[in-house]
C-alpha atoms as a PDB file:
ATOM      1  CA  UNK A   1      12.361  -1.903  21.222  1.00  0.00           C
ATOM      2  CA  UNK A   2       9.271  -0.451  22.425  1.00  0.00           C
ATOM      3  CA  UNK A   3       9.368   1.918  19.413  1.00  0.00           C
ATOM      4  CA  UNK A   4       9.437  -0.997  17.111  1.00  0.00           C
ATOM      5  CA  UNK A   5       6.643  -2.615  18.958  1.00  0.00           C
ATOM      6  CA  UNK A   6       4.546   0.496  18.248  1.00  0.00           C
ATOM      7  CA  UNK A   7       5.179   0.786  14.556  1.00  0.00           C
ATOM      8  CA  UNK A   8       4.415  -2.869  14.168  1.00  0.00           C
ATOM      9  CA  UNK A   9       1.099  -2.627  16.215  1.00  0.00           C
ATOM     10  CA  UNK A  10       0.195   0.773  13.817  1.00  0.00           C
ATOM     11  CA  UNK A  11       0.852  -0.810  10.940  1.00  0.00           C
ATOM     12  CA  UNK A  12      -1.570  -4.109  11.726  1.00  0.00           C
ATOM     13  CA  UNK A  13      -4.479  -1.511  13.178  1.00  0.00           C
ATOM     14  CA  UNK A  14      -4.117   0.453  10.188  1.00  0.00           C
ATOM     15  CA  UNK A  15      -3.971  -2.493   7.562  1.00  0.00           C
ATOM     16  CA  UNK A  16      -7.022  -3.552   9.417  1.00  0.00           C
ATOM     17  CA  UNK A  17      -9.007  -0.669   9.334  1.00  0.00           C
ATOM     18  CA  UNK A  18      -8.132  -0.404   5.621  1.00  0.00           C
ATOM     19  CA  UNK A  19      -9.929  -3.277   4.840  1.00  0.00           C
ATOM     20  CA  UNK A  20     -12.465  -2.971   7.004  1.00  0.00           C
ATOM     21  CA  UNK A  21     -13.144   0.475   4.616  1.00  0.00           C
ATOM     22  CA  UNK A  22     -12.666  -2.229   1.393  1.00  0.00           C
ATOM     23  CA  UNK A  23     -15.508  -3.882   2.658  1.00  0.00           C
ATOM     24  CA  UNK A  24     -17.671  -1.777   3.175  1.00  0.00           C
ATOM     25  CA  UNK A  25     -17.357  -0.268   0.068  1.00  0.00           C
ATOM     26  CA  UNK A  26     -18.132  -3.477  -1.517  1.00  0.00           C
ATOM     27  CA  UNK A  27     -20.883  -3.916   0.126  1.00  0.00           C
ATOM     28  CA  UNK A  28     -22.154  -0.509  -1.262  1.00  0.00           C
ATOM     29  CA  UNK A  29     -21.170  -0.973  -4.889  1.00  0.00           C
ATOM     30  CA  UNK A  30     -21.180  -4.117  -5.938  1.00  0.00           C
ATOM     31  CA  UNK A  31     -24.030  -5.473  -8.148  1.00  0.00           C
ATOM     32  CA  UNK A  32     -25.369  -8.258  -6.359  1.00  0.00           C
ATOM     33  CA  UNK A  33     -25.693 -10.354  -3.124  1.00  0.00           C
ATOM     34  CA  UNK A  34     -23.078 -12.914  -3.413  1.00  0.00           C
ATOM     35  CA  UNK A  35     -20.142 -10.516  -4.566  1.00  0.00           C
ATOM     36  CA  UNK A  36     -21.215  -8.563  -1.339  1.00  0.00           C
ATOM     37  CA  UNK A  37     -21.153 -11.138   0.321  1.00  0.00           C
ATOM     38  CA  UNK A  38     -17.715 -12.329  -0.763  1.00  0.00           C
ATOM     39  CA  UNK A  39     -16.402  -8.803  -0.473  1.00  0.00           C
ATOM     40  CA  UNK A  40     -18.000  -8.444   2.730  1.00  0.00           C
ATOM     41  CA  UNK A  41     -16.719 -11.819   4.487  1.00  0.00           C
ATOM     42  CA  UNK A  42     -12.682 -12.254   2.817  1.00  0.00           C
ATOM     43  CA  UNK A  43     -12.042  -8.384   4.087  1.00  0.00           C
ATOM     44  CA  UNK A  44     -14.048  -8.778   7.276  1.00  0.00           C
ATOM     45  CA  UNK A  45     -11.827 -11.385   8.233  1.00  0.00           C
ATOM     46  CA  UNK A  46      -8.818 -10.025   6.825  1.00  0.00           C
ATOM     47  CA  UNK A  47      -9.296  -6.681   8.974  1.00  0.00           C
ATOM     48  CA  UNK A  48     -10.542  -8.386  11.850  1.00  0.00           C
ATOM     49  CA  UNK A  49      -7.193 -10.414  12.438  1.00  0.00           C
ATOM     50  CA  UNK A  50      -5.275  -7.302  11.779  1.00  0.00           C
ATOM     51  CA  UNK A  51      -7.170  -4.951  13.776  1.00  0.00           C
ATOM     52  CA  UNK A  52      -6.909  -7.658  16.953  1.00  0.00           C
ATOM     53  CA  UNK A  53      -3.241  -8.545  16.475  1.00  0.00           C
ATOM     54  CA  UNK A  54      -2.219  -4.842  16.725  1.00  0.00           C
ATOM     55  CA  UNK A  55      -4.436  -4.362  19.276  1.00  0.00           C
ATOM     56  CA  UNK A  56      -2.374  -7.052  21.107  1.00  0.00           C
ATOM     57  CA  UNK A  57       0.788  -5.454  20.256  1.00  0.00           C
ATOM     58  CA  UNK A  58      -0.061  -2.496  22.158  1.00  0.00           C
ATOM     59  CA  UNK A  59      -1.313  -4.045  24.956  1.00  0.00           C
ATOM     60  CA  UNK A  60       2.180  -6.169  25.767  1.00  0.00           C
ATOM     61  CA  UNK A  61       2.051  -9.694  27.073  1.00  0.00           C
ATOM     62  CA  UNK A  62      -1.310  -9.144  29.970  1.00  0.00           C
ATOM     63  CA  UNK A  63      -4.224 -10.458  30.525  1.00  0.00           C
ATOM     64  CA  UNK A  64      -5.823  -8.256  28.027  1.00  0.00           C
ATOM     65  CA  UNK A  65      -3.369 -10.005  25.168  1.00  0.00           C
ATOM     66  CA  UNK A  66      -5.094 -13.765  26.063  1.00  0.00           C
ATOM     67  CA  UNK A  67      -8.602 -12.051  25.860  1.00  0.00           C
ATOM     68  CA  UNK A  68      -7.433 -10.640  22.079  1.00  0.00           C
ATOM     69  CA  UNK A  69      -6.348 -13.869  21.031  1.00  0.00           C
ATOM     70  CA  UNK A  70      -9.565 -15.498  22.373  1.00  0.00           C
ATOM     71  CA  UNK A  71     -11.863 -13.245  20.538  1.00  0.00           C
ATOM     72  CA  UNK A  72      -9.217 -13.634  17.686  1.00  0.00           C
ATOM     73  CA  UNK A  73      -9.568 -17.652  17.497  1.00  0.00           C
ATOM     74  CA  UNK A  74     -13.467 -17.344  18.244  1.00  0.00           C
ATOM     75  CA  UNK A  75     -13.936 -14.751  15.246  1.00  0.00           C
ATOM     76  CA  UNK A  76     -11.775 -16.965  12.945  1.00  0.00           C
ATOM     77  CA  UNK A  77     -13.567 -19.542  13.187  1.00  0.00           C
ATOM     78  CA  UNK A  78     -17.425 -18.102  13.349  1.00  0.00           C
ATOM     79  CA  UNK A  79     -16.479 -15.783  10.597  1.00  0.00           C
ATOM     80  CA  UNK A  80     -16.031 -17.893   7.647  1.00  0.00           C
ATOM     81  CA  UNK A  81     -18.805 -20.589   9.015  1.00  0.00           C
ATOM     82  CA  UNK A  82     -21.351 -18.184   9.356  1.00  0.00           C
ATOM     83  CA  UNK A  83     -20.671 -16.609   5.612  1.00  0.00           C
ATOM     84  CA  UNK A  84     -21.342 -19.783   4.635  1.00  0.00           C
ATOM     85  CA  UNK A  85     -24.214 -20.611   6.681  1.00  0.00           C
ATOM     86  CA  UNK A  86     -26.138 -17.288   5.131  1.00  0.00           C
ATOM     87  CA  UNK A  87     -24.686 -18.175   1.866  1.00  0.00           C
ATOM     88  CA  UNK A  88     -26.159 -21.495   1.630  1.00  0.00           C
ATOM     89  CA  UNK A  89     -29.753 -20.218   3.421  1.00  0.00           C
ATOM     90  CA  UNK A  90     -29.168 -17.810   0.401  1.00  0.00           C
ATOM     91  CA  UNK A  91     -29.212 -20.615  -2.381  1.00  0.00           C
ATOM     92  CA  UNK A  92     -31.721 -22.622  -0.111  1.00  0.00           C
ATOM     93  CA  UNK A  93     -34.033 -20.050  -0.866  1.00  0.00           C
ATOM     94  CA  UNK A  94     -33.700 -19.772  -4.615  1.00  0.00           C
ATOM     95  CA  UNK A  95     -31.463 -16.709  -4.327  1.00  0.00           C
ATOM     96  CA  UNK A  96     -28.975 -18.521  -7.433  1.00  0.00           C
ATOM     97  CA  UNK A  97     -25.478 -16.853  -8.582  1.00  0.00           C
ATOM     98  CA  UNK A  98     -25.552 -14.897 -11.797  1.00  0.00           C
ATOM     99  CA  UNK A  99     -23.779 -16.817 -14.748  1.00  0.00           C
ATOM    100  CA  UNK A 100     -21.096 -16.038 -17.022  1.00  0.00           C
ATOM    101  CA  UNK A 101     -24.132 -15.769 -19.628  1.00  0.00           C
ATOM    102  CA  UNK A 102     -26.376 -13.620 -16.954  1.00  0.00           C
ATOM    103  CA  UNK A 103     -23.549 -11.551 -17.118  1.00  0.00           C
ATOM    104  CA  UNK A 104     -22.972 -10.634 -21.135  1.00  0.00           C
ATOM    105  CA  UNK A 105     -26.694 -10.887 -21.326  1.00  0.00           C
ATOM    106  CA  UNK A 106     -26.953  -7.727 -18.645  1.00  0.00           C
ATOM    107  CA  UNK A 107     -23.618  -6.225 -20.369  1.00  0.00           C
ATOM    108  CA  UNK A 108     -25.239  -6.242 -23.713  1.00  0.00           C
ATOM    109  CA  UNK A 109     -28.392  -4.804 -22.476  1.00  0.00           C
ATOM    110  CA  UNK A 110     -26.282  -2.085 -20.749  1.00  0.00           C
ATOM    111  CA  UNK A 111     -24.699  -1.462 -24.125  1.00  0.00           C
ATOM    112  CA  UNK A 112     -27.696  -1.321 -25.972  1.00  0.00           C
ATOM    113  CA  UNK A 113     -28.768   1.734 -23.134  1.00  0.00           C
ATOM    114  CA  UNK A 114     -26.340   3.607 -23.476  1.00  0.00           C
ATOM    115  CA  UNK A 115     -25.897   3.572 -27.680  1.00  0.00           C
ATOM    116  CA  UNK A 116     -29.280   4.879 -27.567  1.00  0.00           C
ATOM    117  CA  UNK A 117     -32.106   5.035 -29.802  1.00  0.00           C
ATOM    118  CA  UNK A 118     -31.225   3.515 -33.912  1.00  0.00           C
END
């Protein structure tokens, strides 16, 4: 049983860690601030939850398990809210999305680079 516990607790801590690696990938190669910050606060929490429950997997049914799940409930809920409190101080301060037409404008451009001189 304990062997089964162990996988289990592996397999969350290394789901976790994968996307804590997603995100911060994202947040090196994506364009602009709000898909950063999208990529940056879905696999934070994603690989936060992971990370703690096989943490608390390991650590068996102690003390140390009601900690985990405290810091668990606490991150789960000040995760998400304080995305969106930077994401609306964002668009507070004129920081605006990029539209679908921002977008083929900037992909046309692009093309235009990279055909060259006519």
């Amino acid at each position: 049983m304990q062997a089964v516990i162990d996988i289990l607790s592996w397999i969350f801590i290394i789901g976790g860690s994968f996307f804590a690696i997603v995100g911060a990938v994202g947040l090196v190669r994506f364009p602009d601030f709000w898909s950063r910050l999208h990529a940056v606060s879905v696999t934070d929490s994603a690989g936060v939850i992971l990370l703690i429950v096989g943490m608390a997997l390991q650590a068996g049914l102690t003390l140390v398990t009601v900690k985990l799940l405290l810091i668990l409930a606490f991150l789960f809920i000040t995760g998400p809210t304080s995305t969106h409190a930077v994401a609306n101080a964002a668009l507070v301060s004129g920081l605006k999305p990029r539209s679908s037409v921002d977008r083929d404008d900037a992909d046309a451009a692009t093309q235009d680079d990279k055909a060259g001189p006519t």
